[in-house]
C-alpha atoms as a PDB file:
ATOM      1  CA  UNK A   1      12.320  15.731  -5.102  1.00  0.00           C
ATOM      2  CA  UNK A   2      13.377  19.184  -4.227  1.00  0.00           C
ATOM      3  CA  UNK A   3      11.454  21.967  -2.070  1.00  0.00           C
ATOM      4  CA  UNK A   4       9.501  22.799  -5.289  1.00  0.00           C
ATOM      5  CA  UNK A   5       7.133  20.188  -5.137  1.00  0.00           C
ATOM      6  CA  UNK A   6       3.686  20.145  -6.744  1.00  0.00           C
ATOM      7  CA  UNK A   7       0.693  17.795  -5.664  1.00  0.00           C
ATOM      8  CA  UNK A   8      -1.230  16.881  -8.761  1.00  0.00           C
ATOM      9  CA  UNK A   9      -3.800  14.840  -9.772  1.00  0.00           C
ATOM     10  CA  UNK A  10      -3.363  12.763 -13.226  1.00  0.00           C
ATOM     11  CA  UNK A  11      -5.835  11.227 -15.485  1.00  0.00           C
ATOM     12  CA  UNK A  12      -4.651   8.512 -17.489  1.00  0.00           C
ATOM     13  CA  UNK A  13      -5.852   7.106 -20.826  1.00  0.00           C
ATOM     14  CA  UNK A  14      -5.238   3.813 -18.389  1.00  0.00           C
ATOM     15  CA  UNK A  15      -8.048   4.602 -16.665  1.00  0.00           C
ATOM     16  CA  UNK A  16      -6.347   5.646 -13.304  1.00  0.00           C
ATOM     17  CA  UNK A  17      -6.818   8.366 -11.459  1.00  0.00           C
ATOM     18  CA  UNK A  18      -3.703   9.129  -9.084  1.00  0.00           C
ATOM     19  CA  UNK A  19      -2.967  11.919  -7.013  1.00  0.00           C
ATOM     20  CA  UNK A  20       1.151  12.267  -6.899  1.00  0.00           C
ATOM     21  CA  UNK A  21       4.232  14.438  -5.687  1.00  0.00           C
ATOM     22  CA  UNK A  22       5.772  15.793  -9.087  1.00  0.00           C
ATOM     23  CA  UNK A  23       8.630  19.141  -9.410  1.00  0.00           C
ATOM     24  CA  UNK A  24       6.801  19.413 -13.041  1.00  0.00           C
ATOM     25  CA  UNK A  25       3.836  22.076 -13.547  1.00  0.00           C
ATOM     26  CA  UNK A  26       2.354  19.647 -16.166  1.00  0.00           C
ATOM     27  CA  UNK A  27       1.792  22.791 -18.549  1.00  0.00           C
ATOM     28  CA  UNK A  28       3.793  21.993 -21.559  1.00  0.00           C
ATOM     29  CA  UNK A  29       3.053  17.951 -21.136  1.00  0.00           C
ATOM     30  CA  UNK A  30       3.399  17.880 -25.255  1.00  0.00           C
ATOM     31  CA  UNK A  31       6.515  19.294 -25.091  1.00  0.00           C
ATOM     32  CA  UNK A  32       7.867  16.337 -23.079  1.00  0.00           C
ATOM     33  CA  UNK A  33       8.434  12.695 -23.038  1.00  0.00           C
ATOM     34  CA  UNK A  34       7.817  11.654 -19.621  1.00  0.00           C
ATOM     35  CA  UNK A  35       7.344  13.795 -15.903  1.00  0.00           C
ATOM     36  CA  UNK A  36       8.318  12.009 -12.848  1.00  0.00           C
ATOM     37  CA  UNK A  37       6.538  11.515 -10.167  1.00  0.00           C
ATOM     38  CA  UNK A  38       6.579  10.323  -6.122  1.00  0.00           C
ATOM     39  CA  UNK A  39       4.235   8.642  -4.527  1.00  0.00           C
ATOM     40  CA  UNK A  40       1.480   7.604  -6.583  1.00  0.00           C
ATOM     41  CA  UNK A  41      -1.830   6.668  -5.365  1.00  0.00           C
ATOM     42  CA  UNK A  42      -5.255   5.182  -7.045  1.00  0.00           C
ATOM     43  CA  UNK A  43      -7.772   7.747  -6.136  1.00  0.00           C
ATOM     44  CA  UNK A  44     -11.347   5.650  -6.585  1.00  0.00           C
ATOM     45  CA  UNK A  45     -14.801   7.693  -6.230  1.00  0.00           C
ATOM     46  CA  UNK A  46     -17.457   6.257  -4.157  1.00  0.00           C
ATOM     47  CA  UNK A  47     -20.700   7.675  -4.391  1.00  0.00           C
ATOM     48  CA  UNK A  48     -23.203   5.996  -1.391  1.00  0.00           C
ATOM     49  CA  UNK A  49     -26.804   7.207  -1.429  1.00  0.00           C
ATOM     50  CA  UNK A  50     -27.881   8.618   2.009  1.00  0.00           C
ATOM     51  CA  UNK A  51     -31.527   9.017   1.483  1.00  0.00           C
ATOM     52  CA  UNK A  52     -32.658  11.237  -1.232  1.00  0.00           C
ATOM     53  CA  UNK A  53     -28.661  12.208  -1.940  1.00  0.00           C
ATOM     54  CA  UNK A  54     -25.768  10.657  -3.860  1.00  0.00           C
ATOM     55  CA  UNK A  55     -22.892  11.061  -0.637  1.00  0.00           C
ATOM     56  CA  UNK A  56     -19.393  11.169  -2.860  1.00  0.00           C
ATOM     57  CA  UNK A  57     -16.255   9.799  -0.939  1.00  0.00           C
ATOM     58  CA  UNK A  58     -13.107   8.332  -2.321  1.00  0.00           C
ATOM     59  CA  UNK A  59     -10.513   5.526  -1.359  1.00  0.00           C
ATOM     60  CA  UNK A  60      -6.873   5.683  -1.804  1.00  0.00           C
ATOM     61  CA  UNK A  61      -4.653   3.011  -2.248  1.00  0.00           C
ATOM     62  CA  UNK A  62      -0.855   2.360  -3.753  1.00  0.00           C
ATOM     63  CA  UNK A  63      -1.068   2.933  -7.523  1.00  0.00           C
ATOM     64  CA  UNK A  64       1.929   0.272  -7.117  1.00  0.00           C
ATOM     65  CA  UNK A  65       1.646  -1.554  -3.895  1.00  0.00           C
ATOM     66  CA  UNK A  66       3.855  -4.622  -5.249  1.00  0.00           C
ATOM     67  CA  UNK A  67       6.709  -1.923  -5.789  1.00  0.00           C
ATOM     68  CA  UNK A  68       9.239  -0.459  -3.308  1.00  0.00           C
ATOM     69  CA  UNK A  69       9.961   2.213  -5.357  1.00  0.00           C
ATOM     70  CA  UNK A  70       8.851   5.507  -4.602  1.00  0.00           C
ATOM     71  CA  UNK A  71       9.195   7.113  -8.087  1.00  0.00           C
ATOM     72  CA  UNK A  72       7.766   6.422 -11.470  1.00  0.00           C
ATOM     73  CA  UNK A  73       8.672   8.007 -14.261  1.00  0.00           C
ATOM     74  CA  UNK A  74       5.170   8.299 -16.647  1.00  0.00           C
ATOM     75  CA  UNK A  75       4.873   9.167 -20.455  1.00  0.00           C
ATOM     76  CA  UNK A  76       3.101  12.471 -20.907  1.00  0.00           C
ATOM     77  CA  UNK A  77       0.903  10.402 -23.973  1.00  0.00           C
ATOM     78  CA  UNK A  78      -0.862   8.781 -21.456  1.00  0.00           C
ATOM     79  CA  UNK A  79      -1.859  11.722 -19.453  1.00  0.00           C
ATOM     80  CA  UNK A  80      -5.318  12.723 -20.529  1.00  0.00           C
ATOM     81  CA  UNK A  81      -5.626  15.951 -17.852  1.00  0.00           C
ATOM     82  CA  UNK A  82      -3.139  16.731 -15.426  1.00  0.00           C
ATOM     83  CA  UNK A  83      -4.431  19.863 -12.585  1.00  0.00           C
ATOM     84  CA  UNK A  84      -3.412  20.878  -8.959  1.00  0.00           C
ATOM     85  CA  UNK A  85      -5.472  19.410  -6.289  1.00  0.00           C
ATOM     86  CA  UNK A  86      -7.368  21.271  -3.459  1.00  0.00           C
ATOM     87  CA  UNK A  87      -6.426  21.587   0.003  1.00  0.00           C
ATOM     88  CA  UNK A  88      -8.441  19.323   1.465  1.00  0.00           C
ATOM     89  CA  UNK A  89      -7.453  16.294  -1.107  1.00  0.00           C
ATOM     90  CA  UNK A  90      -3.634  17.463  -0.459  1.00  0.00           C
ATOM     91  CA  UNK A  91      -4.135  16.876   3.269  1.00  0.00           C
ATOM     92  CA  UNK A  92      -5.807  13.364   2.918  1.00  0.00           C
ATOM     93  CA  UNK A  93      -3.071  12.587   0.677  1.00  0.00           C
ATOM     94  CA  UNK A  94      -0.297  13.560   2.615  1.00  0.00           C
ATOM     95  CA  UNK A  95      -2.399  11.905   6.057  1.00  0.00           C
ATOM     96  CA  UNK A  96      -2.808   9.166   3.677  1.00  0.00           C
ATOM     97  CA  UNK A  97       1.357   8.646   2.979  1.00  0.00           C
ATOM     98  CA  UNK A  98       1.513   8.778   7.061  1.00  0.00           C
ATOM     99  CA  UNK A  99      -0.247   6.069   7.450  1.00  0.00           C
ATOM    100  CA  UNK A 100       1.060   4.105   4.849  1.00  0.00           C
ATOM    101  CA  UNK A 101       5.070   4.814   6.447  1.00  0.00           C
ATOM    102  CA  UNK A 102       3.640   3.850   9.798  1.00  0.00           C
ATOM    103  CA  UNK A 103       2.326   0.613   8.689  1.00  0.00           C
ATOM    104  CA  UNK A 104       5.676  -0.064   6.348  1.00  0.00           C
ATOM    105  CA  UNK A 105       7.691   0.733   9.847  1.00  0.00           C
ATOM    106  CA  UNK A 106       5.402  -2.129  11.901  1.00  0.00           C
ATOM    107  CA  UNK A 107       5.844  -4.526   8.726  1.00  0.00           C
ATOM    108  CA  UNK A 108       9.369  -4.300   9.035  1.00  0.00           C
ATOM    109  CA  UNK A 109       9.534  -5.648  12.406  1.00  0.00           C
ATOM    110  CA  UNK A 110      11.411  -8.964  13.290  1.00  0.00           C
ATOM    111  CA  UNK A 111       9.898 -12.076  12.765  1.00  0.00           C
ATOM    112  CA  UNK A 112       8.359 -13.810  16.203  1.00  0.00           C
ATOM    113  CA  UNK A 113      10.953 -16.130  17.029  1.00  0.00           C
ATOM    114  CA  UNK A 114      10.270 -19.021  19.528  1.00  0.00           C
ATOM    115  CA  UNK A 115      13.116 -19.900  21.738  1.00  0.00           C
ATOM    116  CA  UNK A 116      13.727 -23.485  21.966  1.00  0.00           C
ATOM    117  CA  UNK A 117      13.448 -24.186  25.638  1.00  0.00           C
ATOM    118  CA  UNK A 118      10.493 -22.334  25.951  1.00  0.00           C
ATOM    119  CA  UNK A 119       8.194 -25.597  25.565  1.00  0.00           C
ATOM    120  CA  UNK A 120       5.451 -23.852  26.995  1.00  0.00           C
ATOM    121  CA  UNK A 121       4.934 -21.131  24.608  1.00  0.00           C
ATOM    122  CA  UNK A 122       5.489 -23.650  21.664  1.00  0.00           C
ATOM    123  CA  UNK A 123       2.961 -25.908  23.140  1.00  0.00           C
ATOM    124  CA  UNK A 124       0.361 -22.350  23.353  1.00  0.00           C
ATOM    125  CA  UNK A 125       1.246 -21.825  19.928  1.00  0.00           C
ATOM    126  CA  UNK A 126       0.296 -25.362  18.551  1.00  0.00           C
ATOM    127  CA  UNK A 127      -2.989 -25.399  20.746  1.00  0.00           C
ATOM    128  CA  UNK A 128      -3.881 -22.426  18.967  1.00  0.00           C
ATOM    129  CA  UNK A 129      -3.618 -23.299  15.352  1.00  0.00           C
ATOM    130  CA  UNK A 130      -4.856 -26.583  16.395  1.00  0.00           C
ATOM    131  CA  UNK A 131      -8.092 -25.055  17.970  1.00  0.00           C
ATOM    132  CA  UNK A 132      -8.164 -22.690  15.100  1.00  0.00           C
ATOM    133  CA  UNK A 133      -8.306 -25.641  12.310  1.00  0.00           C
ATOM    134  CA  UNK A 134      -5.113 -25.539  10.832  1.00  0.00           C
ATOM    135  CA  UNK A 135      -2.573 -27.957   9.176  1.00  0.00           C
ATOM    136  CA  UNK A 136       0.781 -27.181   9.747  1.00  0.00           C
ATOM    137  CA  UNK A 137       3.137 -28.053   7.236  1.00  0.00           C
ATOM    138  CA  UNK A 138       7.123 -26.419   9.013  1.00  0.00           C
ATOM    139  CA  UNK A 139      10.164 -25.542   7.205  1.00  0.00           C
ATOM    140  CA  UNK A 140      12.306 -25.428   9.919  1.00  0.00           C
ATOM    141  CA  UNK A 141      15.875 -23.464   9.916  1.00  0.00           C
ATOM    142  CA  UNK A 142      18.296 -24.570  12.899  1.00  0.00           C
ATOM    143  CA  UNK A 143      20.157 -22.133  14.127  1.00  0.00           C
ATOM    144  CA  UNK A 144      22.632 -21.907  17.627  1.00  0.00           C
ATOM    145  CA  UNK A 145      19.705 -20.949  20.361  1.00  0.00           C
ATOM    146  CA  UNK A 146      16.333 -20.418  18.421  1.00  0.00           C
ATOM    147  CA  UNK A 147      14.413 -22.087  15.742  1.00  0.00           C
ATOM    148  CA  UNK A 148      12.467 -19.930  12.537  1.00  0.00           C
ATOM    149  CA  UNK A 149       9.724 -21.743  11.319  1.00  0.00           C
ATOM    150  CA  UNK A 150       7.186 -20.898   8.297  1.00  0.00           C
ATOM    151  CA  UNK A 151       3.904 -22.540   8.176  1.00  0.00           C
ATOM    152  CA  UNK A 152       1.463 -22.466   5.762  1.00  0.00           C
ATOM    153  CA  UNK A 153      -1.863 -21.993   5.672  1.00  0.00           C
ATOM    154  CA  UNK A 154      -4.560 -24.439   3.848  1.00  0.00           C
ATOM    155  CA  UNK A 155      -7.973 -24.061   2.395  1.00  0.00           C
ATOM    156  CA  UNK A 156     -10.711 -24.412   3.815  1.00  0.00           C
ATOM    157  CA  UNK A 157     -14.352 -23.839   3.267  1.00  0.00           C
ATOM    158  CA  UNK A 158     -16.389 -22.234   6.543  1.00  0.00           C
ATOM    159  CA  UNK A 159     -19.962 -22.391   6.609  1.00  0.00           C
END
């Protein structure tokens, strides 16, 4: 997206509600098949009561959170009402993006791998999911001085 971007927010005939990055100005949406847009996310009202008032927040999350991609391209048909967004949504949206790049970043970091003649801290590790209630069920890949192991989790019903 080039220096001309626009932060809008789109109602669907879905039923979402997503604030975005687009370069379009959304004003002749008949005159087009699809916009593009960056960064979608699900904007949600909340509305709490707080005595005799209605209190109205919202939540954010990924409009796609199971897709890497960053850009979607969306058919204007299913764009009920496309406008600009205030100042204050625009900053909690692009806070909002922050966060989610921060926690993408600490996702992406190596995998804990257990050395193999550190007994000890294998040991630790079993204790724990022992004392913690779970069967362990390892796939275990060899390679020349460590060991990756998966283990997976199974049900169980705490009362």
């Amino acid at each position: 997206m080039s220096e001309d971007i626009q932060y809008k927010y789109l109602k669907l005939s879905t039923g979402d509600n997503i604030v975005c990055k687009t370069n379009d100005d959304c004003r002749n949406l008949f005159d087009k098949n699809t916009i593009s847009v960056s960064d979608p996310v699900v904007l949600n009202a909340v509305r709490v009561p707080r005595g005799e008032v209605l209190v109205e927040s919202y939540i954010m999350y990924p409009w796609f959170s199971f897709s890497e991609e960053k850009t979607y391209e969306i058919s204007t048909k299913q764009i009920i009402l496309a406008v600009n967004i205030n100042d204050n949504l625009k900053e909690n949206y692009i806070g909002y993006l922050k966060t989610q790049e921060e926690k993408e970043k600490e996702d992406d970091d190596d995998p804990i791998i257990i050395e193999e003649d550190d007994e000890e801290t294998q040991s630790l590790f079993d204790k724990l999911l022992t004392a913690l209630g779970e069967d362990i069920h390892e796939d275990t890949e060899r390679h020349d001085d460590f060991i990756i192991g998966r283990s997976r989790r199974t049900s169980r019903t705490i009362h």
